[in-house]
N, C-alpha and C. Protein backbone atom coordinates (compact mmCIF):
# COMPACT_ATOMS: atom_id res chain seq x y z
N UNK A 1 112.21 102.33 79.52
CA UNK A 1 111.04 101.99 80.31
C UNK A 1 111.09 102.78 81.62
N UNK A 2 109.73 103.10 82.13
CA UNK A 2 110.11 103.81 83.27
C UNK A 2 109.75 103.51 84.61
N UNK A 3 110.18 103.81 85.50
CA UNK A 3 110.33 103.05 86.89
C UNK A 3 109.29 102.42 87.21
N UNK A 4 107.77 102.96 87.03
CA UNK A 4 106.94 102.07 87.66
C UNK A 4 106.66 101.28 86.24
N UNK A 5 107.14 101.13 84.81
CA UNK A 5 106.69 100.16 84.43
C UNK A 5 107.75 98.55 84.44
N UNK A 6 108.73 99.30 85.07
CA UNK A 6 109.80 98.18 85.67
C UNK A 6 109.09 97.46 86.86
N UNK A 7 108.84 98.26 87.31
CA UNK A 7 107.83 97.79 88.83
C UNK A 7 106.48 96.74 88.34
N UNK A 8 105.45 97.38 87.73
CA UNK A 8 104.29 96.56 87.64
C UNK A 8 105.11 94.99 86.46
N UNK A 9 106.02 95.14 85.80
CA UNK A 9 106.45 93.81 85.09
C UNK A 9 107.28 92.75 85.63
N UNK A 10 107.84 93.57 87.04
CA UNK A 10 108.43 93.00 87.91
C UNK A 10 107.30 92.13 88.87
N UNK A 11 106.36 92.65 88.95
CA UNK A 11 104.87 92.37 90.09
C UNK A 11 104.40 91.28 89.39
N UNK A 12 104.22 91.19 87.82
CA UNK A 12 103.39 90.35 87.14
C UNK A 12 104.36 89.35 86.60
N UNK A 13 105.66 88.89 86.86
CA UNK A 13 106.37 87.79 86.74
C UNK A 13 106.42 87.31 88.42
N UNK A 14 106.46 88.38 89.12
CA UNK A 14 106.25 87.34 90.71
C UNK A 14 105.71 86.39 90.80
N UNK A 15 104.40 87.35 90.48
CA UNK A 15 102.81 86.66 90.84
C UNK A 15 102.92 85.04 89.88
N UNK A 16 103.37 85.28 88.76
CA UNK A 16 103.62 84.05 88.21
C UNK A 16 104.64 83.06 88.73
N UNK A 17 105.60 83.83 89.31
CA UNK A 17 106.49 82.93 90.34
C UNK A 17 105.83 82.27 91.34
N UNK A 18 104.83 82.44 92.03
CA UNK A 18 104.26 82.00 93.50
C UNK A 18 103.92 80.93 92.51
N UNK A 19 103.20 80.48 91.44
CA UNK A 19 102.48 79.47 90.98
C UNK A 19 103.36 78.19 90.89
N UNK A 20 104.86 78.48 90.77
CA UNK A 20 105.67 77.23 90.13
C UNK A 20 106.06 76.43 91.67
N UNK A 21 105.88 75.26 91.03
CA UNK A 21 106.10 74.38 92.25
C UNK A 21 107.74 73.94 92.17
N UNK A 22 108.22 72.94 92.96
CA UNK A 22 109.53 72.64 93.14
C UNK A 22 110.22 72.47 92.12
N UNK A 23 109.48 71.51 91.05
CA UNK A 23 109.75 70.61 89.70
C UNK A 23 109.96 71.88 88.66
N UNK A 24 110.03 73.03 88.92
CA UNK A 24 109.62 74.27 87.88
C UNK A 24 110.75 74.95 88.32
N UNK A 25 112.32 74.74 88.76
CA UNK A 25 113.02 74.90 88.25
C UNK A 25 113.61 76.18 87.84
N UNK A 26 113.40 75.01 86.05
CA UNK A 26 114.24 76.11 85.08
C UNK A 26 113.50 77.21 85.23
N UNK A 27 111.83 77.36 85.32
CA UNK A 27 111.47 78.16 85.15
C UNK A 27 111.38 79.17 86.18
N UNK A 28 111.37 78.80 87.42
CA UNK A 28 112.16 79.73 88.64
C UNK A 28 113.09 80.46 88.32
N UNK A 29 114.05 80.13 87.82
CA UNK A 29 115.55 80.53 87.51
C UNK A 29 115.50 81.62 86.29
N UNK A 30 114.74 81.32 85.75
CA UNK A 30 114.01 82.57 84.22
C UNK A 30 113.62 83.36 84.95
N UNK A 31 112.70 83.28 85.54
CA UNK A 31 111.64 84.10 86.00
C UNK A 31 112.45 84.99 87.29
N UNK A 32 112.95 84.76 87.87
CA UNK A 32 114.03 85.59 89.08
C UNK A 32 114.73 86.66 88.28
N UNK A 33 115.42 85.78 87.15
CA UNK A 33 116.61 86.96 86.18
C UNK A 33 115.66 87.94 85.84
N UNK A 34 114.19 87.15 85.08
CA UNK A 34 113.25 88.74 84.32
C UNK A 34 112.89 89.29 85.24
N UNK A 35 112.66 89.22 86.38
CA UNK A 35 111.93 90.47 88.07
C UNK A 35 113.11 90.62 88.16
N UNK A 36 114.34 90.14 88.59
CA UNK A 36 115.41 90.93 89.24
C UNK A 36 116.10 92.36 88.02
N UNK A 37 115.54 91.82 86.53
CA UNK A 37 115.90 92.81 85.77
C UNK A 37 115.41 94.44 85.56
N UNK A 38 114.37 94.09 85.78
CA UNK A 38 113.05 94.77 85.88
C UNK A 38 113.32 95.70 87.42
N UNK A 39 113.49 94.77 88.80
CA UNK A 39 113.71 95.49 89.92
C UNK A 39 114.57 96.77 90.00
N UNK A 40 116.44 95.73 89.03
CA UNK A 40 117.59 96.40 89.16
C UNK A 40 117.21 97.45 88.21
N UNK A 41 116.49 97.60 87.00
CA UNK A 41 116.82 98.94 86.27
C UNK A 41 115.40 99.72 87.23
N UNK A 42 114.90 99.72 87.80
CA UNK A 42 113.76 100.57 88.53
C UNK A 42 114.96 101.62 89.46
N UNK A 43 115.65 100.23 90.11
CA UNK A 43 116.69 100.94 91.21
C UNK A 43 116.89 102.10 90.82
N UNK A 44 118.07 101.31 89.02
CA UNK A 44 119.14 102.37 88.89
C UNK A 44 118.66 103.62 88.66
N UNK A 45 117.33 103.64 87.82
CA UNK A 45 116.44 105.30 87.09
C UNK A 45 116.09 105.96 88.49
N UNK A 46 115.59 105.44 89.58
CA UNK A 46 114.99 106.10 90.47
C UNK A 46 116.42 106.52 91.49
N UNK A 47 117.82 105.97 91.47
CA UNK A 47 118.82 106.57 91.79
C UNK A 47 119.75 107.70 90.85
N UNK A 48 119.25 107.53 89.34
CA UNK A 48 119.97 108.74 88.41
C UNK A 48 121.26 107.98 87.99
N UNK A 49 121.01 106.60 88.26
CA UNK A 49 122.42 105.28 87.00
C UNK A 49 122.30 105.86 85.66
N UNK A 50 120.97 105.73 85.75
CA UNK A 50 120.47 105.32 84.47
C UNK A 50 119.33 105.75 83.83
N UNK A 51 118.73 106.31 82.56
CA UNK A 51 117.77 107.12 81.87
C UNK A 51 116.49 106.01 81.59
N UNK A 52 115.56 106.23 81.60
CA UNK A 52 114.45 105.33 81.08
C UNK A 52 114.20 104.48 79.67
N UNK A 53 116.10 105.57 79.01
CA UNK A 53 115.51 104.63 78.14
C UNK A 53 117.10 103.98 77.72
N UNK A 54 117.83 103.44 78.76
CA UNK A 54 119.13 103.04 78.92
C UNK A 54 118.67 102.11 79.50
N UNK A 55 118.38 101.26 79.46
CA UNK A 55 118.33 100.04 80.55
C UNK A 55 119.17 98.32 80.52
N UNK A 56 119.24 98.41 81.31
CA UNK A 56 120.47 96.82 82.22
C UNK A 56 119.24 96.10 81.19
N UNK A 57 120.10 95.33 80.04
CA UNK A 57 119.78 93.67 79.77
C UNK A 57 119.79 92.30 80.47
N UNK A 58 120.73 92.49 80.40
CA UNK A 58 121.90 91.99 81.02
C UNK A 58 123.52 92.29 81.92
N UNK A 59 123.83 91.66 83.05
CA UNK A 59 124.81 92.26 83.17
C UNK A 59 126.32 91.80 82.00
N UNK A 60 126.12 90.52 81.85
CA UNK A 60 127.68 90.04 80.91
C UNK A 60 127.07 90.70 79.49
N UNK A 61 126.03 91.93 79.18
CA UNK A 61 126.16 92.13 77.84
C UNK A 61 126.60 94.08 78.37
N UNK A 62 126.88 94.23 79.38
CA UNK A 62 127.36 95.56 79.98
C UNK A 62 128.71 95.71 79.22
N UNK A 63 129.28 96.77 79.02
CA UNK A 63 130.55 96.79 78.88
C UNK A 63 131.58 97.45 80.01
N UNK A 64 132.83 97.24 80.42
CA UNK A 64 133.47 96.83 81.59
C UNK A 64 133.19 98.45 82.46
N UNK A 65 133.25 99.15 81.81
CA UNK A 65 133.14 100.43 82.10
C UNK A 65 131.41 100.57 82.75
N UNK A 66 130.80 100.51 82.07
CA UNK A 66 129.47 100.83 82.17
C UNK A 66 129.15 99.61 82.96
N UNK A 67 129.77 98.71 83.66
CA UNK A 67 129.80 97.77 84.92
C UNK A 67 130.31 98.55 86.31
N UNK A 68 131.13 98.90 85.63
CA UNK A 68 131.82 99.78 86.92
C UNK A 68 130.86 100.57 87.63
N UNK A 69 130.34 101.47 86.33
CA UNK A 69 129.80 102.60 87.09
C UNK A 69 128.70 102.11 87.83
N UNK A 70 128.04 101.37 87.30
CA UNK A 70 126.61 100.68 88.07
C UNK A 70 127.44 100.30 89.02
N UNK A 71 127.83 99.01 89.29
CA UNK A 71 128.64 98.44 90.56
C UNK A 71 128.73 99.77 91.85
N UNK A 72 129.15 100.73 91.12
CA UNK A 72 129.61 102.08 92.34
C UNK A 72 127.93 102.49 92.75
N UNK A 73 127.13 102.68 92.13
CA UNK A 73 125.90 103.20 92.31
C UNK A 73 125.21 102.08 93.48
N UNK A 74 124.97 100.95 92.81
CA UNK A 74 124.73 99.64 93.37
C UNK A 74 125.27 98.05 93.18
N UNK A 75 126.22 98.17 93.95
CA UNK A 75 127.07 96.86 93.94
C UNK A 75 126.26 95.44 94.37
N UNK A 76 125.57 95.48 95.51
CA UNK A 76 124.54 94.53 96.19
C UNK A 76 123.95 94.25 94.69
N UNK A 77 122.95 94.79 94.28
CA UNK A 77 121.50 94.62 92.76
C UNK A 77 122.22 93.75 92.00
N UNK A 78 123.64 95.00 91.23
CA UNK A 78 124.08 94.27 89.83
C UNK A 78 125.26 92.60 90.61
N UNK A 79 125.25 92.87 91.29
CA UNK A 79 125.86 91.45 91.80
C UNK A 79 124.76 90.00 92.46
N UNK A 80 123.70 90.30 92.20
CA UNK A 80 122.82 89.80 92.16
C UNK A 80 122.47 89.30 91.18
N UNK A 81 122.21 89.95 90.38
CA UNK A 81 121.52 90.10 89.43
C UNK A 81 122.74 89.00 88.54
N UNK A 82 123.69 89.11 88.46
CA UNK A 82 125.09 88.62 87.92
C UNK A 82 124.58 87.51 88.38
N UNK A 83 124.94 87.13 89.36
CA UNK A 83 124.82 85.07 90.46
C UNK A 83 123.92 84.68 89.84
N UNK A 84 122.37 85.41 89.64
CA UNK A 84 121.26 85.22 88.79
C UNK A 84 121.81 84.11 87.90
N UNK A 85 122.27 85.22 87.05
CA UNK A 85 122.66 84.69 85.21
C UNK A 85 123.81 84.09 85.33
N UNK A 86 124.71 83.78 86.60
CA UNK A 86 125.18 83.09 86.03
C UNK A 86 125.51 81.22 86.51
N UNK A 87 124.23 81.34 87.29
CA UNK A 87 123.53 80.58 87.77
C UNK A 87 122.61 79.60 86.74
N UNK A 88 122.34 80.15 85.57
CA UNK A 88 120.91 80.16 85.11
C UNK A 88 121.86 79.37 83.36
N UNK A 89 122.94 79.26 83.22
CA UNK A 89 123.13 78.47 81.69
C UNK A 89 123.31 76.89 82.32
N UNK A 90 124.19 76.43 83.49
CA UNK A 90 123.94 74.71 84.01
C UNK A 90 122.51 74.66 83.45
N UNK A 91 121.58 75.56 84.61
CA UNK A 91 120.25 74.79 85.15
C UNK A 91 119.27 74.77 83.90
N UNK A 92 119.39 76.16 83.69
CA UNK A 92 118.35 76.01 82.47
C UNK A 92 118.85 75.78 81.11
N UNK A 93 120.01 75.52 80.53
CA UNK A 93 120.45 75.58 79.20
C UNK A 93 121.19 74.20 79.35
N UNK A 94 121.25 73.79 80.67
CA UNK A 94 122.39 72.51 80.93
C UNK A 94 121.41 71.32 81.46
N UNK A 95 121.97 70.74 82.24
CA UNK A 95 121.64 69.26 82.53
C UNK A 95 121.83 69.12 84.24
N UNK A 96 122.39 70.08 84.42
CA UNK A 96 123.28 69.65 85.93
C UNK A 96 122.49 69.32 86.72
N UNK A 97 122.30 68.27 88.08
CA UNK A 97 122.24 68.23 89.04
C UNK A 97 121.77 69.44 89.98
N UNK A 98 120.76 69.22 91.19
CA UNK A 98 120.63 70.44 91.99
C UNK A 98 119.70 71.75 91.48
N UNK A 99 119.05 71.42 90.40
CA UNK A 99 118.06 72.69 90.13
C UNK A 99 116.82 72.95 90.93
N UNK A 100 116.46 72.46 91.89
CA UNK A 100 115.53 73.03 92.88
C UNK A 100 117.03 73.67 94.07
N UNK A 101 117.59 73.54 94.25
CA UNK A 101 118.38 74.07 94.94
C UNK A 101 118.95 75.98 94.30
N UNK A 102 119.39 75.56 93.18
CA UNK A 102 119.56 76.76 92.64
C UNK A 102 118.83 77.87 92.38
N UNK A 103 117.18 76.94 91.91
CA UNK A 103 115.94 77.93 92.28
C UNK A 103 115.78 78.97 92.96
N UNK A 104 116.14 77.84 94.21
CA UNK A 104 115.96 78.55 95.79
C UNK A 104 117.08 79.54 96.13
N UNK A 105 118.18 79.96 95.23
CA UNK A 105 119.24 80.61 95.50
C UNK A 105 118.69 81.36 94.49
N UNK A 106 118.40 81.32 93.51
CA UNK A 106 118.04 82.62 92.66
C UNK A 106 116.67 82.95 93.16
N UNK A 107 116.00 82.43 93.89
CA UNK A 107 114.57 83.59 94.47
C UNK A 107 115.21 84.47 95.76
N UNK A 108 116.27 83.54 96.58
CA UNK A 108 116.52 84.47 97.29
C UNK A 108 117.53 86.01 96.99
N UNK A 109 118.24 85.81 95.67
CA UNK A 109 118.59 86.55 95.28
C UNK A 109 117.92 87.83 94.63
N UNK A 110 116.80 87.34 93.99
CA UNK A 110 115.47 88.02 93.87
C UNK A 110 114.93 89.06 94.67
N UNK A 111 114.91 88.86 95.77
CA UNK A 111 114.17 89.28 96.78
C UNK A 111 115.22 90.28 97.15
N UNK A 112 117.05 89.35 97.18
CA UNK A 112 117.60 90.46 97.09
C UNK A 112 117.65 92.63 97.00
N UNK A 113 117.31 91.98 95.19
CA UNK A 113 117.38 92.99 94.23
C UNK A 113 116.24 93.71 94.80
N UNK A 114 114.81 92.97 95.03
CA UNK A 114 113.64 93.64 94.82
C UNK A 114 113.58 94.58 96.06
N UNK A 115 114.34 94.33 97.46
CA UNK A 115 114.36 94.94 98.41
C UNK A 115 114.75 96.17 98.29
N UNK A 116 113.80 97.38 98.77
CA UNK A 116 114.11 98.83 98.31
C UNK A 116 113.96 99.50 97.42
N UNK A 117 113.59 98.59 96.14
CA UNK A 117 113.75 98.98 95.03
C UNK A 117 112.21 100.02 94.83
């Protein structure tokens, strides 16, 4: 995919972000990982990480090597992007306690990624 279509899919899960209220959660916590995914592979193509058609899934489906190298390119994004997901199996796959809180830690992480990008 290529940078600006990382960009406009990143824009059109925001915009759906502004809509969710407190009670929306899990779906905060989705919705941060898919824009922060979208942000971080815009980064990496428009820094030369990564080809348009190589792109970050996930970071725990990276392999240790091909972590590294991103990490060196952009450590701040893919460590973001990481807290994201691994933030996101309690709240949304679990039961735990505190998911408007975590929300609010994965949008700000969000904003993170999206900064610069």
């Amino acid at each position: 995919m290529s940078p600006e279509e990382h960009r406009a899919k990143a824009e059109k899960v925001e915009r759906s972000l502004a809509k969710l209220g407190p009670d929306d959660y899990e779906m905060a916590i989705e919705g941060a990982m898919l824009a922060g995914t979208h942000w971080l592979n815009r980064a990496l193509h428009l820094q030369g990480a990564s080809s348009a058609d190589d792109d970050v899934l996930h970071t725990y489906m990276l392999t240790v090597n091909a972590l590294r190298k991103l990490r060196v390119v952009d450590a701040a994004r893919v460590d973001a992007l990481t807290e994201i997901e691994d933030i996101r199996p309690p709240f949304v796959r679990g039961d735990f306690p505190g998911g408007q809180d975590a929300a609010r830690r994965s949008l700000e992480l969000l904003a993170r990624i999206r900064s610069g990008a």
